[in-house]
Protein backbone atom coordinates (compact mmCIF):
# COMPACT_ATOMS: atom_id res chain seq x y z
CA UNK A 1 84.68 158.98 222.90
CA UNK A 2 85.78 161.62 225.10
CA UNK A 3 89.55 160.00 225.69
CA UNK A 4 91.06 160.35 222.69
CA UNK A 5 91.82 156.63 222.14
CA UNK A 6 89.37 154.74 220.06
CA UNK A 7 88.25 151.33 221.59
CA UNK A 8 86.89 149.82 218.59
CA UNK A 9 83.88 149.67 217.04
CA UNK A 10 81.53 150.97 220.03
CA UNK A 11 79.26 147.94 221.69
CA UNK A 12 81.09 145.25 220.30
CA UNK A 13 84.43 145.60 221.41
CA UNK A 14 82.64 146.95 225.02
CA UNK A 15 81.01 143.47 225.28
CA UNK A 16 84.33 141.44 223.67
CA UNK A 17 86.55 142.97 226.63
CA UNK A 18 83.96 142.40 229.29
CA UNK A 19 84.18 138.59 228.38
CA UNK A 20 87.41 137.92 227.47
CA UNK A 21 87.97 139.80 230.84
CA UNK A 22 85.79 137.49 232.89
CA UNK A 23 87.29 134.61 231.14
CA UNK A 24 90.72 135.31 232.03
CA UNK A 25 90.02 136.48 236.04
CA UNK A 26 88.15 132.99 235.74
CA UNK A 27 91.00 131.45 234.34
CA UNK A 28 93.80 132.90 235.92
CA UNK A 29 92.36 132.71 239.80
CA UNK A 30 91.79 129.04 238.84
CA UNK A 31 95.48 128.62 238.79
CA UNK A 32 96.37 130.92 241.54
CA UNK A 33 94.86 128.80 244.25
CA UNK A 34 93.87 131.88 245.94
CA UNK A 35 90.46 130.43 246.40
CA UNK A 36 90.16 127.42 247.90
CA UNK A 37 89.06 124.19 246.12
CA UNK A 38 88.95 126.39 242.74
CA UNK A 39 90.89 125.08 239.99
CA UNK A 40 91.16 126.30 236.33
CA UNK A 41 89.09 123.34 235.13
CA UNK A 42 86.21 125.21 237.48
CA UNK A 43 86.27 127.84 234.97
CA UNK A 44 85.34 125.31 232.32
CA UNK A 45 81.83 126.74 232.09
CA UNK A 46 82.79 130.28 231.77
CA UNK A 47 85.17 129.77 229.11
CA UNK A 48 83.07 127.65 227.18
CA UNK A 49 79.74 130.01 227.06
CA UNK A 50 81.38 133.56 227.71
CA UNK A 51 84.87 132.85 226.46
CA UNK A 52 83.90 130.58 223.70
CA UNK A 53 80.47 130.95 222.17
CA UNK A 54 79.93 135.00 223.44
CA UNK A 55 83.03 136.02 222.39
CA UNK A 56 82.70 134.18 218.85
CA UNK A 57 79.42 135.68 218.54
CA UNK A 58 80.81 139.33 219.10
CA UNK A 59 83.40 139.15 216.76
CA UNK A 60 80.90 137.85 213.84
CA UNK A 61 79.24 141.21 215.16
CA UNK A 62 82.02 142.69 214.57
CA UNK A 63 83.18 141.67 211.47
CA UNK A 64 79.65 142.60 210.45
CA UNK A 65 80.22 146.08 211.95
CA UNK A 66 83.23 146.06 209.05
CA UNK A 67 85.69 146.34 212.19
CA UNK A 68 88.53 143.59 211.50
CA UNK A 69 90.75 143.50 214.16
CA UNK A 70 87.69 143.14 216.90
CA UNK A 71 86.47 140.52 214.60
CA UNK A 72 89.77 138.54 214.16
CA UNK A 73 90.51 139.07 218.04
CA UNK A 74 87.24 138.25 219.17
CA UNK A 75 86.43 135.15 217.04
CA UNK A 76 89.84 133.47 217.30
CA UNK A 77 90.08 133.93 220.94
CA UNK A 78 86.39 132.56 220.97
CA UNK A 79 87.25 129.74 219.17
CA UNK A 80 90.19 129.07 221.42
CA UNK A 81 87.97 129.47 224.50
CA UNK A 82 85.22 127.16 223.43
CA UNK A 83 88.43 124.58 222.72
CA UNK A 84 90.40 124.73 225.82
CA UNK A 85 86.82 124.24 227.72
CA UNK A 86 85.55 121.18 226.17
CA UNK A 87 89.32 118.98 226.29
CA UNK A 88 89.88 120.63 230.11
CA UNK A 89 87.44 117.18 231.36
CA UNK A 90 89.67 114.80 228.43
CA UNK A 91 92.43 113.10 229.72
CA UNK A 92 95.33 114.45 227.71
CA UNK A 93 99.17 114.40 228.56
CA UNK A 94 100.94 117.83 230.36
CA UNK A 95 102.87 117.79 226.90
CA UNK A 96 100.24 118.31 224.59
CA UNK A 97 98.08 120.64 227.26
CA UNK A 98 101.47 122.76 227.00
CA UNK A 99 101.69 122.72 222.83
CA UNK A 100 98.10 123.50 222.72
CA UNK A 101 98.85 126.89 224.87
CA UNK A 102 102.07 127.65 223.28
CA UNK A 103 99.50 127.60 219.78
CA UNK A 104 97.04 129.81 221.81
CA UNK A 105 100.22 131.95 222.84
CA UNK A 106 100.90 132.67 219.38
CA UNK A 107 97.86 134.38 218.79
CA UNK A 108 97.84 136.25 221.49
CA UNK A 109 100.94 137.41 220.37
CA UNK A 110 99.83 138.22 217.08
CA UNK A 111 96.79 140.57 218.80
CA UNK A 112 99.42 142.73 221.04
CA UNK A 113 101.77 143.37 217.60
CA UNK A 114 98.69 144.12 215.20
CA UNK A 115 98.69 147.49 216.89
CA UNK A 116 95.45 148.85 217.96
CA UNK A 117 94.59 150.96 221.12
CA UNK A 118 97.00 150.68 224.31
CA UNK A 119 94.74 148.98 226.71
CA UNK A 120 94.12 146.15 223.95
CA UNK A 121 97.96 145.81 223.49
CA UNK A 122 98.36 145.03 227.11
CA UNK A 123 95.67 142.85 227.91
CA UNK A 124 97.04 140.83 224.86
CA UNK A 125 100.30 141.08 225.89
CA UNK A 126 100.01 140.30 229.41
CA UNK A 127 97.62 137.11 228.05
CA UNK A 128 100.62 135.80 225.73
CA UNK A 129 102.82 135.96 228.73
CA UNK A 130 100.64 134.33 230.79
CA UNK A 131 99.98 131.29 228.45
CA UNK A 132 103.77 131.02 227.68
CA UNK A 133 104.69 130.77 231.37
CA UNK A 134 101.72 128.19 231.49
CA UNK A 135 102.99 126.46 228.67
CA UNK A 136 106.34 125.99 230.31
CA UNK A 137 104.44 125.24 233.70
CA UNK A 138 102.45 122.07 231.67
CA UNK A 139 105.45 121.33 229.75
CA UNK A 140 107.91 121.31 232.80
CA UNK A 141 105.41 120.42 235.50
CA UNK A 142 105.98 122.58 237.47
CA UNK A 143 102.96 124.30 239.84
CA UNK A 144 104.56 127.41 241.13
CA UNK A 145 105.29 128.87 237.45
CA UNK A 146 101.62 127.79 236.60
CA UNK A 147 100.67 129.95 239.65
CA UNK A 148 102.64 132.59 238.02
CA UNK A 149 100.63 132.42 234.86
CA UNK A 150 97.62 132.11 236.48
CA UNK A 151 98.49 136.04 238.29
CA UNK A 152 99.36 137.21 235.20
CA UNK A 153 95.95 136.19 233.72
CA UNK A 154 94.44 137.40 236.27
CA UNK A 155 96.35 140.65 235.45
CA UNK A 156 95.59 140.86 231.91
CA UNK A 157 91.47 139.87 232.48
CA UNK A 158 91.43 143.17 234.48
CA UNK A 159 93.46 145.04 232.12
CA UNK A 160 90.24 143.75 229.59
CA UNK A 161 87.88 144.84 232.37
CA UNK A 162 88.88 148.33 232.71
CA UNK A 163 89.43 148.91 229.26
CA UNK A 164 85.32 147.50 228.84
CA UNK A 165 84.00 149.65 231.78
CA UNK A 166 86.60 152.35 230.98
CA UNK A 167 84.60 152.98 227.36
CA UNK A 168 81.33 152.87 229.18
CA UNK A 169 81.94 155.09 232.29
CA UNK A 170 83.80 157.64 230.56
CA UNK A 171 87.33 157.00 232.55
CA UNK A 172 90.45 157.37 230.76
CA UNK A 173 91.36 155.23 228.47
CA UNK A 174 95.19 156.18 227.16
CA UNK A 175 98.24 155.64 229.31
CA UNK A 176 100.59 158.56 229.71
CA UNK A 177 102.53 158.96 227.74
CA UNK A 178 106.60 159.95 228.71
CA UNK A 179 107.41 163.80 228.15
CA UNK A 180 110.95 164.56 226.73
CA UNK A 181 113.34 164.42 229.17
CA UNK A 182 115.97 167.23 229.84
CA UNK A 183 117.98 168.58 226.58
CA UNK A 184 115.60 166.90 224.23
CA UNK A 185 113.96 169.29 221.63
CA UNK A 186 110.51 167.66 220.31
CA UNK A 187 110.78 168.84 216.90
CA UNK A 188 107.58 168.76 214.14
């Protein structure tokens, strides 16, 4: 790649980000309200075939493809996916809707520290943040913080989507990075 940052192993993690991207714009605009009549059990479908079974799929690919971390990301988050969209028509309490996004929290916490390229880290990152402040929202009841979470979704599915299409129409892929400021020496 011509950006210096590695994006994981090639098609895989390409198609991986375009879904979990997808997913989370799904998701996160569900809970934003910013489209009339659309909730985040209308994205039900999405994250059950794209989120869910798609992104599963990819990382088996990529585990085959000997890259872990795509695999692990990929395939948990798939599982999680397919999960959350088969209970979202169940009738199940605000409580345990919150636990069971705290639990998906946690891995999406685990993805941003494992380290890997930049764009990853923030996507994940913004994701965790995004299903704690929904956890909270569920747990709490409370519909503006859930609003909240839904933007940041929304936030961290395009941060997915530009680091997909990034890899595919050569844009860059690295943040800046901070120069020393004034009276620093770099040294080595």
């Amino acid at each position: 790649m011509d950006n210096a940052v590695s994006a994981g192993s090639g098609n895989t993690t390409v198609v991986g980000r375009l879904a979990l991207g997808i997913t989370l714009l799904a998701f996160g605009f569900g809970f934003t309200d910013v489209v009339d009549g659309v909730s985040a059990a209308d994205a039900a479908s999405i994250a059950q075939y794209v989120g869910g079974v798609a992104l599963f799929v990819v990382g088996l690919l990529a585990f085959r493809d000997r890259d872990t971390a795509s695999g692990t990301a990929f395939s948990a988050l798939g599982a999680l996916w397919f999960t959350w969209a088969v209970s979202v028509g169940n009738q199940v309490s605000a409580n345990a809707a919150g636990l069971f996004l705290l639990l998906f929290a946690l891995v999406a916490l685990t993805l941003t520290l494992a380290g890997g390229d930049q764009l990853g880290q923030v996507a994940y990152g913004l994701f965790f943040v995004s299903l704690v402040l929904l956890a909270i929202a569920f747990l709490a009841e409370n519909d503006g913080l859930a609003k909240v979470g839904g933007w940041v979704a929304v936030a961290a599915g395009a941060v997915a989507w530009y680091a997909a299409t990034a890899v595919l129409a050569h844009w860059p892929t690295a943040l800046p990075r901070r120069t020393a400021g004034r009276g620093v020496t770099a040294v080595g």
